[in-house]
C-alpha atoms as a PDB file:
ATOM      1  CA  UNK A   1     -26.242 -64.568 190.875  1.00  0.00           C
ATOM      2  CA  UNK A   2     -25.936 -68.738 191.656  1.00  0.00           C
ATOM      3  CA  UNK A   3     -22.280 -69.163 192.233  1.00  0.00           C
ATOM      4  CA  UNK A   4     -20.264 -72.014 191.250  1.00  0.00           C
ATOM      5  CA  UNK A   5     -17.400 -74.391 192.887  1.00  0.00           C
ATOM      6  CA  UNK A   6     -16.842 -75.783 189.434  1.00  0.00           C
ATOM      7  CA  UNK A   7     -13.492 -77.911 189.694  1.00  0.00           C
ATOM      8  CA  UNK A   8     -12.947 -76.859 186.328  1.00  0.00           C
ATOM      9  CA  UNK A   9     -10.666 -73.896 186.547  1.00  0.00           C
ATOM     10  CA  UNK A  10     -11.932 -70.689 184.650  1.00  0.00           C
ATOM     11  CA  UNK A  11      -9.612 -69.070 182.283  1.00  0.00           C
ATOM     12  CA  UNK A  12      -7.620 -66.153 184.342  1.00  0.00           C
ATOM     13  CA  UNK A  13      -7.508 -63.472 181.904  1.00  0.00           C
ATOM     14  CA  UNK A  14     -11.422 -64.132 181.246  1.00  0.00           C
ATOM     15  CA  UNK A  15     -11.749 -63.537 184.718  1.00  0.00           C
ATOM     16  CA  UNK A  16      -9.731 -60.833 184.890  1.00  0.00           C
ATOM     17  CA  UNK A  17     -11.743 -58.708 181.990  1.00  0.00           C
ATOM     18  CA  UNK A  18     -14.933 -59.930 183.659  1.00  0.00           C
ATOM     19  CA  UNK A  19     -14.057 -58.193 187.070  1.00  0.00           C
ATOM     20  CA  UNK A  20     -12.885 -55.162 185.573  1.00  0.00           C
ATOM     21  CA  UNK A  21     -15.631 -54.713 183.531  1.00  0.00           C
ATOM     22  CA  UNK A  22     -17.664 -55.053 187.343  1.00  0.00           C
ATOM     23  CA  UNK A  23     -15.259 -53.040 188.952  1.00  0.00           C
ATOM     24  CA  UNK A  24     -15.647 -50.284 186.393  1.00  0.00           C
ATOM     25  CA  UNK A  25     -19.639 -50.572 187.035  1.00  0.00           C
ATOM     26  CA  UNK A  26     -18.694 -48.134 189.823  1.00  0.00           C
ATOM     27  CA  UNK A  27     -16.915 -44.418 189.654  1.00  0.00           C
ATOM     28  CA  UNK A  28     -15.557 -44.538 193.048  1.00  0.00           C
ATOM     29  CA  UNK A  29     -14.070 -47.872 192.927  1.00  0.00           C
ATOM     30  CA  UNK A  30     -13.027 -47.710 189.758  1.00  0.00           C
ATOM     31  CA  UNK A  31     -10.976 -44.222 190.955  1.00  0.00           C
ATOM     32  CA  UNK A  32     -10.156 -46.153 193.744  1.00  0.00           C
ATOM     33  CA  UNK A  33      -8.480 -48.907 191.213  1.00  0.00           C
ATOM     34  CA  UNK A  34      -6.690 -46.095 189.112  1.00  0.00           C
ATOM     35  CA  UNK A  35      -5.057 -44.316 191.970  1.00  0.00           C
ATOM     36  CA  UNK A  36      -3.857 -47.453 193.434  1.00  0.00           C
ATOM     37  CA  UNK A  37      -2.280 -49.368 190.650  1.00  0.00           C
ATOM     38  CA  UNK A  38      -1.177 -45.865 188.912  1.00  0.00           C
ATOM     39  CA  UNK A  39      -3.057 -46.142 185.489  1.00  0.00           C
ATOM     40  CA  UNK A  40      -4.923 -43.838 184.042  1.00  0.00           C
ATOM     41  CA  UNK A  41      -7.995 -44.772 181.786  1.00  0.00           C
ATOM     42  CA  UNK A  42      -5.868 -44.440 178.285  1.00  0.00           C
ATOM     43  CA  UNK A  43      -3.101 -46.709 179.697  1.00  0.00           C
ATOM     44  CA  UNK A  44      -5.797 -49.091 180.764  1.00  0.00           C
ATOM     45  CA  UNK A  45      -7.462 -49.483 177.470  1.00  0.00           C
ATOM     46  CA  UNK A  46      -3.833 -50.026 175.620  1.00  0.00           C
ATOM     47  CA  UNK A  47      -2.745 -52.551 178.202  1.00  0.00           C
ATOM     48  CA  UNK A  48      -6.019 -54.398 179.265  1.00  0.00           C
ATOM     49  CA  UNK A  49      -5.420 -57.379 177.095  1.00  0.00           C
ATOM     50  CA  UNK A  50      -2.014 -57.562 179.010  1.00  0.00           C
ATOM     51  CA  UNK A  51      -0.842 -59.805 182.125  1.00  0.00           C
ATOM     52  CA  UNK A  52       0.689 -57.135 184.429  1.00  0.00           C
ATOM     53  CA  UNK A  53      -3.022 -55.315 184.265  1.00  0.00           C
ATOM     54  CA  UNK A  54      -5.018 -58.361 184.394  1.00  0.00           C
ATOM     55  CA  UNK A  55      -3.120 -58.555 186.919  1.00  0.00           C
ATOM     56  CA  UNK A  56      -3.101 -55.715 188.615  1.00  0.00           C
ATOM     57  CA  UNK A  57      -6.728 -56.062 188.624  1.00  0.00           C
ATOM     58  CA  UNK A  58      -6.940 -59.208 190.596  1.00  0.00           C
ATOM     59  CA  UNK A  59      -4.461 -58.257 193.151  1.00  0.00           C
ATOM     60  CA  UNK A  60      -6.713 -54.517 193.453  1.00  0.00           C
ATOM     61  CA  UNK A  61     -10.035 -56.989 193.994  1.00  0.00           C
ATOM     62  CA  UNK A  62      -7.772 -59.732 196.574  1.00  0.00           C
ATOM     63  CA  UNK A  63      -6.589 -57.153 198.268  1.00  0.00           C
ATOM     64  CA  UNK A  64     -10.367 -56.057 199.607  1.00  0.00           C
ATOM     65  CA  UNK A  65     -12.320 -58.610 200.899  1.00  0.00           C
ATOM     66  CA  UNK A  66     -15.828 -56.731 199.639  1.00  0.00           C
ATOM     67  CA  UNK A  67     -14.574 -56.368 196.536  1.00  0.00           C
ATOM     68  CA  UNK A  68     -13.507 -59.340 196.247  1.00  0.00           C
ATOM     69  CA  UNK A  69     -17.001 -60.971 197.402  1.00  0.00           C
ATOM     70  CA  UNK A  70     -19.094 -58.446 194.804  1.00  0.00           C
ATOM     71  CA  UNK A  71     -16.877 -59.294 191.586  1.00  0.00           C
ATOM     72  CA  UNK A  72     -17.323 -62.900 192.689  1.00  0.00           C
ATOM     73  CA  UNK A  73     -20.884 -62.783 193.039  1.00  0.00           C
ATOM     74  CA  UNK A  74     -21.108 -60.787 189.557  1.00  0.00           C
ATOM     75  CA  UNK A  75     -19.097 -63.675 187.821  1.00  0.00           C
ATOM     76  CA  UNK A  76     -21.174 -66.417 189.370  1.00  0.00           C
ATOM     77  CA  UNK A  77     -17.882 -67.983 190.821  1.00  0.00           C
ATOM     78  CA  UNK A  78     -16.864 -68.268 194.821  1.00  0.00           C
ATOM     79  CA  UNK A  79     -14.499 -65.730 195.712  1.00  0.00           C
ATOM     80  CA  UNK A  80     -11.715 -68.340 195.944  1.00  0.00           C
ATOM     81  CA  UNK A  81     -11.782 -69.373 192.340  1.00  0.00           C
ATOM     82  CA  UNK A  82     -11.166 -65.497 191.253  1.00  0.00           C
ATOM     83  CA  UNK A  83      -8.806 -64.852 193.847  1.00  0.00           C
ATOM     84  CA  UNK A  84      -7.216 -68.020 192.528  1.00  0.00           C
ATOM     85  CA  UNK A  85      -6.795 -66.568 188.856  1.00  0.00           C
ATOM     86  CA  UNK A  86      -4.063 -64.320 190.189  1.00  0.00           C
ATOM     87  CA  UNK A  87      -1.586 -67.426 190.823  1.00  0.00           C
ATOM     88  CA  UNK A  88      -2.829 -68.664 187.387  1.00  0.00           C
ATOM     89  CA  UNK A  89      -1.788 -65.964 185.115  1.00  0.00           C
ATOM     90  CA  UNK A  90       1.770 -66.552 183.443  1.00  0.00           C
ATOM     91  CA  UNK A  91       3.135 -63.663 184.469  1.00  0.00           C
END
């Protein structure tokens, strides 16, 4: 996918739901995600639309690099701007 270094910043939590939803695209990261932050797939649907798991899901992506690159590259967006969203979201 064409990336972007649109000035414009994109909305965090938009981000956020957009990476899960690419992180998901895979069972073992997706495991990966829900050993690491502690959530299991019920608490994850209840809380998705929440800060602490947005989140939660942009720390799991910062925190490795190839992650970080693939969600990027799914969004369309440089790996900056969703790395970014993190400092962004009001909680």
């Amino acid at each position: 996918m064409l990336r972007t270094s649109s000035p414009e910043p994109h909305d965090p939590a938009e981000l956020a739901l957009g990476a899960l939803a690419w992180l998901l695209g895979d069972s073992l990261r997706a495991q990966r995600f829900l050993d690491l932050t502690g959530l299991t797939p019920d608490a994850l649907r209840t809380s998705i639309a929440e800060c602490p798991t947005q989140a939660a899901v942009l720390d799991f992506l910062s925190a490795h690099e190839p992650d970080l690159e693939g969600a990027a590259d799914a969004l369309g967006i440089m790996p900056e701007q969703l790395a970014g969203a993190r400092r962004r979201l009001p909680c």
